[in-house]
Protein backbone atom coordinates (compact mmCIF):
# COMPACT_ATOMS: atom_id res chain seq x y z
CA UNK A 1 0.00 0.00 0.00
CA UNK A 2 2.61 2.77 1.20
CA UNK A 3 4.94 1.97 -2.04
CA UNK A 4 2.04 1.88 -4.63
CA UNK A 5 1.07 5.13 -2.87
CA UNK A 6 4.50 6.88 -3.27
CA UNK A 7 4.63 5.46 -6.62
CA UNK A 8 1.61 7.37 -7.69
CA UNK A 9 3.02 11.05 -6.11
CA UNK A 10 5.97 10.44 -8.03
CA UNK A 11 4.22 9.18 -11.34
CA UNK A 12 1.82 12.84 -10.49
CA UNK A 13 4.90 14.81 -10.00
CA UNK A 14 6.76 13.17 -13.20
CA UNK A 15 3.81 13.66 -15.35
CA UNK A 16 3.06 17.80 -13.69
CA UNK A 17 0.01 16.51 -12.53
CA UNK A 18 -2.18 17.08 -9.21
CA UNK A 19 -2.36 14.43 -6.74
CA UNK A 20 -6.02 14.88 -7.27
CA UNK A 21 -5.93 14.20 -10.44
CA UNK A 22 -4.70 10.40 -9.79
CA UNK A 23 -6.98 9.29 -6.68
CA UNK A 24 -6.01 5.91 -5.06
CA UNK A 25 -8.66 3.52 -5.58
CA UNK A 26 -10.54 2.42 -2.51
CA UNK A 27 -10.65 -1.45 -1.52
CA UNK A 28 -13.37 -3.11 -2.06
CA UNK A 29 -15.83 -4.15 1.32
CA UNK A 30 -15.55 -7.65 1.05
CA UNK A 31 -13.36 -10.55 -0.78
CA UNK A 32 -14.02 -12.48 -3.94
CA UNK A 33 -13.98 -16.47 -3.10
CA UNK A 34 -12.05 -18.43 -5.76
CA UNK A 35 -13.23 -20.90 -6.79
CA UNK A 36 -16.63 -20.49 -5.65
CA UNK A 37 -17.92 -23.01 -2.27
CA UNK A 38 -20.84 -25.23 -2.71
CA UNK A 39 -23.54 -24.76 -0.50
CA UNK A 40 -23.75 -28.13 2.17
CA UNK A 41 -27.77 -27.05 1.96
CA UNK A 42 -28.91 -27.88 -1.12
CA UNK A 43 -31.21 -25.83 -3.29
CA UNK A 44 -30.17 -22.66 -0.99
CA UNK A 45 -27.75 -19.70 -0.05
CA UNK A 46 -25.91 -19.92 2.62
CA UNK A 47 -24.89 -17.23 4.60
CA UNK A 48 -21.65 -18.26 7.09
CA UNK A 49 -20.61 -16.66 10.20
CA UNK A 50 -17.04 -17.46 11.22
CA UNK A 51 -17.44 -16.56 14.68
CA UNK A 52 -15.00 -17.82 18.32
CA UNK A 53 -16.26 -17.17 21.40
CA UNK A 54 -13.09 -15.59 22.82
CA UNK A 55 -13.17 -13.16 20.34
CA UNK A 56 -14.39 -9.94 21.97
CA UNK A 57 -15.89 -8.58 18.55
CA UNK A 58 -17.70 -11.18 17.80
CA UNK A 59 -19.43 -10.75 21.21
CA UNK A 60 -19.83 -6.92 19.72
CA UNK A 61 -21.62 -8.09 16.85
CA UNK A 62 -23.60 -10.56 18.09
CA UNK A 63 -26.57 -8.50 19.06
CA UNK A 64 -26.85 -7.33 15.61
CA UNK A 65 -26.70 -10.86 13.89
CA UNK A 66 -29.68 -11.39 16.00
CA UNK A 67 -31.09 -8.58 14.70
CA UNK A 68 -30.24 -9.65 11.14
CA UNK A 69 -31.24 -13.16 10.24
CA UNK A 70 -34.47 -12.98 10.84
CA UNK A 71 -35.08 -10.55 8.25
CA UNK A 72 -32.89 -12.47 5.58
CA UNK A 73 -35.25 -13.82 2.27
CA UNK A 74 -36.74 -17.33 1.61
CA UNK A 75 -34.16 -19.05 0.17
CA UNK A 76 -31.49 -18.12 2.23
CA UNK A 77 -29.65 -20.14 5.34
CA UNK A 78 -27.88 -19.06 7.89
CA UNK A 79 -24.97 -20.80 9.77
CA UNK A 80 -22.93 -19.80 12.60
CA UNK A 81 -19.37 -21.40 11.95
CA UNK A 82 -17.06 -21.79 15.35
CA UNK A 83 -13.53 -21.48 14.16
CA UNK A 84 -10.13 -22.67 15.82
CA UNK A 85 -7.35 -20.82 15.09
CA UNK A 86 -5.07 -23.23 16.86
CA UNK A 87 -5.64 -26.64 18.84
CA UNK A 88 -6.75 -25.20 22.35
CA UNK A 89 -9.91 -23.76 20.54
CA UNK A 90 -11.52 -26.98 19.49
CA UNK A 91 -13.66 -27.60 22.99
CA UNK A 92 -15.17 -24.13 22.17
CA UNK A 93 -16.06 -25.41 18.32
CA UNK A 94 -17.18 -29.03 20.09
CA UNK A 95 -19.31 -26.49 22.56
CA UNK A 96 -21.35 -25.11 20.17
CA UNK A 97 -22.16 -28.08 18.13
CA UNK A 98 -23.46 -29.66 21.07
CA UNK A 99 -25.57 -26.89 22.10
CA UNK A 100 -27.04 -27.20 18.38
CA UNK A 101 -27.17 -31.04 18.53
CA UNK A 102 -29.53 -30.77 21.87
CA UNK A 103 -31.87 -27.59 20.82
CA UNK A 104 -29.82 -25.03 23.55
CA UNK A 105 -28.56 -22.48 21.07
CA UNK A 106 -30.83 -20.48 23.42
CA UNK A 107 -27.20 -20.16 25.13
CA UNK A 108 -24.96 -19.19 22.79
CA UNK A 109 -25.63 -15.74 23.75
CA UNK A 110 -24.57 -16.66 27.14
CA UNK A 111 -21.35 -18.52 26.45
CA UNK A 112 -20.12 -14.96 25.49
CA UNK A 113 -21.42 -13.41 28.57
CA UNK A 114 -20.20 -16.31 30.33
CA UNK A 115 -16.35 -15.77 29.07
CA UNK A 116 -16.04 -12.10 28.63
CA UNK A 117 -18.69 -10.40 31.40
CA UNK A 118 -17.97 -12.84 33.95
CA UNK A 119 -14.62 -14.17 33.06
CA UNK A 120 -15.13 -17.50 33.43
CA UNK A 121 -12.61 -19.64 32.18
CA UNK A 122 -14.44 -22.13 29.27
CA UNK A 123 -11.57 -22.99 27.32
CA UNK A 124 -10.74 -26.71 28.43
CA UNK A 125 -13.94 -30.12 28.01
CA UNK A 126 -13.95 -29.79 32.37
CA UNK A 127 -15.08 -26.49 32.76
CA UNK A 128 -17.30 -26.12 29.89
CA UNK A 129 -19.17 -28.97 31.12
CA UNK A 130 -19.00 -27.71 34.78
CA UNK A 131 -20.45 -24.43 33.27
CA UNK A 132 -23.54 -26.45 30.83
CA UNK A 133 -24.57 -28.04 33.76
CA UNK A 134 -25.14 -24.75 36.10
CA UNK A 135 -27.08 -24.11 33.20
CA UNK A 136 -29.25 -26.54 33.70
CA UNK A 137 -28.53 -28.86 31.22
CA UNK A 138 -28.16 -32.95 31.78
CA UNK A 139 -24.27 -33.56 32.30
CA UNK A 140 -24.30 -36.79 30.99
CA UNK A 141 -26.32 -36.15 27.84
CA UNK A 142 -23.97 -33.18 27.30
CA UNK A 143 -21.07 -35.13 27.90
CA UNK A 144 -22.27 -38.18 25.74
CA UNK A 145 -22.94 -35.49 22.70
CA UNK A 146 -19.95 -33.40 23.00
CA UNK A 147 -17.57 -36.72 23.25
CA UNK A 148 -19.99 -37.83 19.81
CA UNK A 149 -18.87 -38.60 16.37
CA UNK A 150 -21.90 -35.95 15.04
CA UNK A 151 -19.70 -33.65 16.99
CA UNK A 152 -16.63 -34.22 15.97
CA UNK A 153 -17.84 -34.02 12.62
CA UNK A 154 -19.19 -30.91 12.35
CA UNK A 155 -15.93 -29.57 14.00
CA UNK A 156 -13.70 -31.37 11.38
CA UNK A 157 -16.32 -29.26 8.65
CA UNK A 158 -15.84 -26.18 10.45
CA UNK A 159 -11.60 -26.31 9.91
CA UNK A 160 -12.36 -27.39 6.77
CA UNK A 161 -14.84 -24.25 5.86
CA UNK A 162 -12.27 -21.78 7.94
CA UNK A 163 -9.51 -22.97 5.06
CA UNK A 164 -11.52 -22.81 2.27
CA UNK A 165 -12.61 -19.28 2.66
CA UNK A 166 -8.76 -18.64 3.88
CA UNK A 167 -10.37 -17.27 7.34
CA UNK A 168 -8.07 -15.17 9.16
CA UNK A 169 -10.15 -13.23 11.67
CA UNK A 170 -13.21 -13.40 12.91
CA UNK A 171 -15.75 -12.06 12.97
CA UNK A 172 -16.22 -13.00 8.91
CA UNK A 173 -19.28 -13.84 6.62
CA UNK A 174 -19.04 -15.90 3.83
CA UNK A 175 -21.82 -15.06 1.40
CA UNK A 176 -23.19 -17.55 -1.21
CA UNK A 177 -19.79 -19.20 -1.48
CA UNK A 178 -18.91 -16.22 -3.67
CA UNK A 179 -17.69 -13.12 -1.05
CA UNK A 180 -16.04 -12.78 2.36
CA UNK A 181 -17.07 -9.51 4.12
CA UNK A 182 -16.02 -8.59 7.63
CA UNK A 183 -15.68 -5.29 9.72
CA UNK A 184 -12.23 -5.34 8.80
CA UNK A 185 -13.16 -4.93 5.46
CA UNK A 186 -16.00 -2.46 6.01
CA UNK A 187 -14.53 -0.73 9.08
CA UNK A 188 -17.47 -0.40 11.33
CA UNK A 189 -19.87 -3.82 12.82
CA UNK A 190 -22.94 -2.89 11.35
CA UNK A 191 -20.84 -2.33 8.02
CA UNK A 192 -20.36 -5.52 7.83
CA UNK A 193 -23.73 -6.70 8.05
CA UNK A 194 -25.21 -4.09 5.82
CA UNK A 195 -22.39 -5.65 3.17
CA UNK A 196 -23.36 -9.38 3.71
CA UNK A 197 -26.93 -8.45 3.40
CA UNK A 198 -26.24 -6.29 -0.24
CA UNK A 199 -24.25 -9.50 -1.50
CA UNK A 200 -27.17 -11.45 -0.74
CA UNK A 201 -29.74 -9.59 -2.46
CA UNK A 202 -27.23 -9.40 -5.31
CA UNK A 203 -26.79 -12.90 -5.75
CA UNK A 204 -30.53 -13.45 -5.29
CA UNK A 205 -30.97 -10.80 -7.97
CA UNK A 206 -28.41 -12.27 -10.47
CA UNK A 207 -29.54 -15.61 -10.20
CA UNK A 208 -25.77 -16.42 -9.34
């Protein structure tokens, strides 16, 4: 970035033209995915969240995914997608799935108030199943899913969705298997999901 921009002021100054006269191009809001992902729900977009739950800004944005999917078209599916950036991270991924796999996403909301409100520490299988339990949830079903093969599963799809979209932050949204849009790319958290939502009515609208 800095040597294409000093490039330019010397290409201006060469040529005995204004700076304004050669603006830098702005970067786009989002990614282009090559080659394009198939959708694992056939028939439909899907819109991915790459999300961890240690990750303070995707506790920021949470309340406005909330907001969000509901208001997303027929047609479209969403997926939250727990991502492990290195090995320690996988009981969080193996958390969530379980939570799916017995009908309590009612708490993912609270696994982030859990970890960054009240500090507790859910980063190893002991504690997050301490923690499920004070929730109210049967420790040995919990245990019995989170130790499953369903589980593991899903986790293995998760590292493999996190490489093929070359995920290096979160949060990130995958739209349509075509874009990557973040508020990295957009700047602010509500950027971000007014992107994702434009690339889905543009895909919708191009037939793509």
């Amino acid at each position: 970035m800095m040597k294409s921009f000093f490039s330019r002021i010397a290409l201006g100054l060469a040529l005995g033209l204004s700076l304004a006269a050669a603006p830098i191009a702005q970067a786009a809001p989002y990614d282009v995915v090559d080659p394009v992902q198939p959708s694992d729900t056939p028939g439909k977009i899907e819109v991915l969240e790459f999300f961890a739950y240690t990750c303070p800004h995707c506790k920021s944005i949470e309340p406005l995914v909330e907001k969000w999917t509901p208001t997303l078209p027929d047609g479209v599916v969403f997926k939250p997608v727990p991502v492990a950036f290195n090995a320690s991270m996988q009981d969080l991924q193996k958390l969530y799935y379980t939570l799916e796999a017995l009908d309590r996403l009612d708490l993912h909301a609270a696994v982030f108030h859990a970890i960054h409100d009240q500090h507790e520490r859910l980063f190893k299988a002991d504690a997050i199943i301490d923690w499920a339990a004070a929730q109210g949830l049967d420790r040995q079903a919990f245990i019995d899913t989170f130790n499953s093969f369903g589980v593991k599963t899903r986790v293995m799809r998760a590292d493999e969705l996190a490489k093929a979209y070359h995920i290096d932050g979160t949060p990130s949204f995958a739209i349509g298997g075509r874009y990557v849009t973040s508020p990295s790319h957009t700047g602010t958290y509500q950027g971000a999901i007014d992107e994702a939502d434009k690339l889905v009515k543009q895909i919708l609208a191009n037939g793509e």
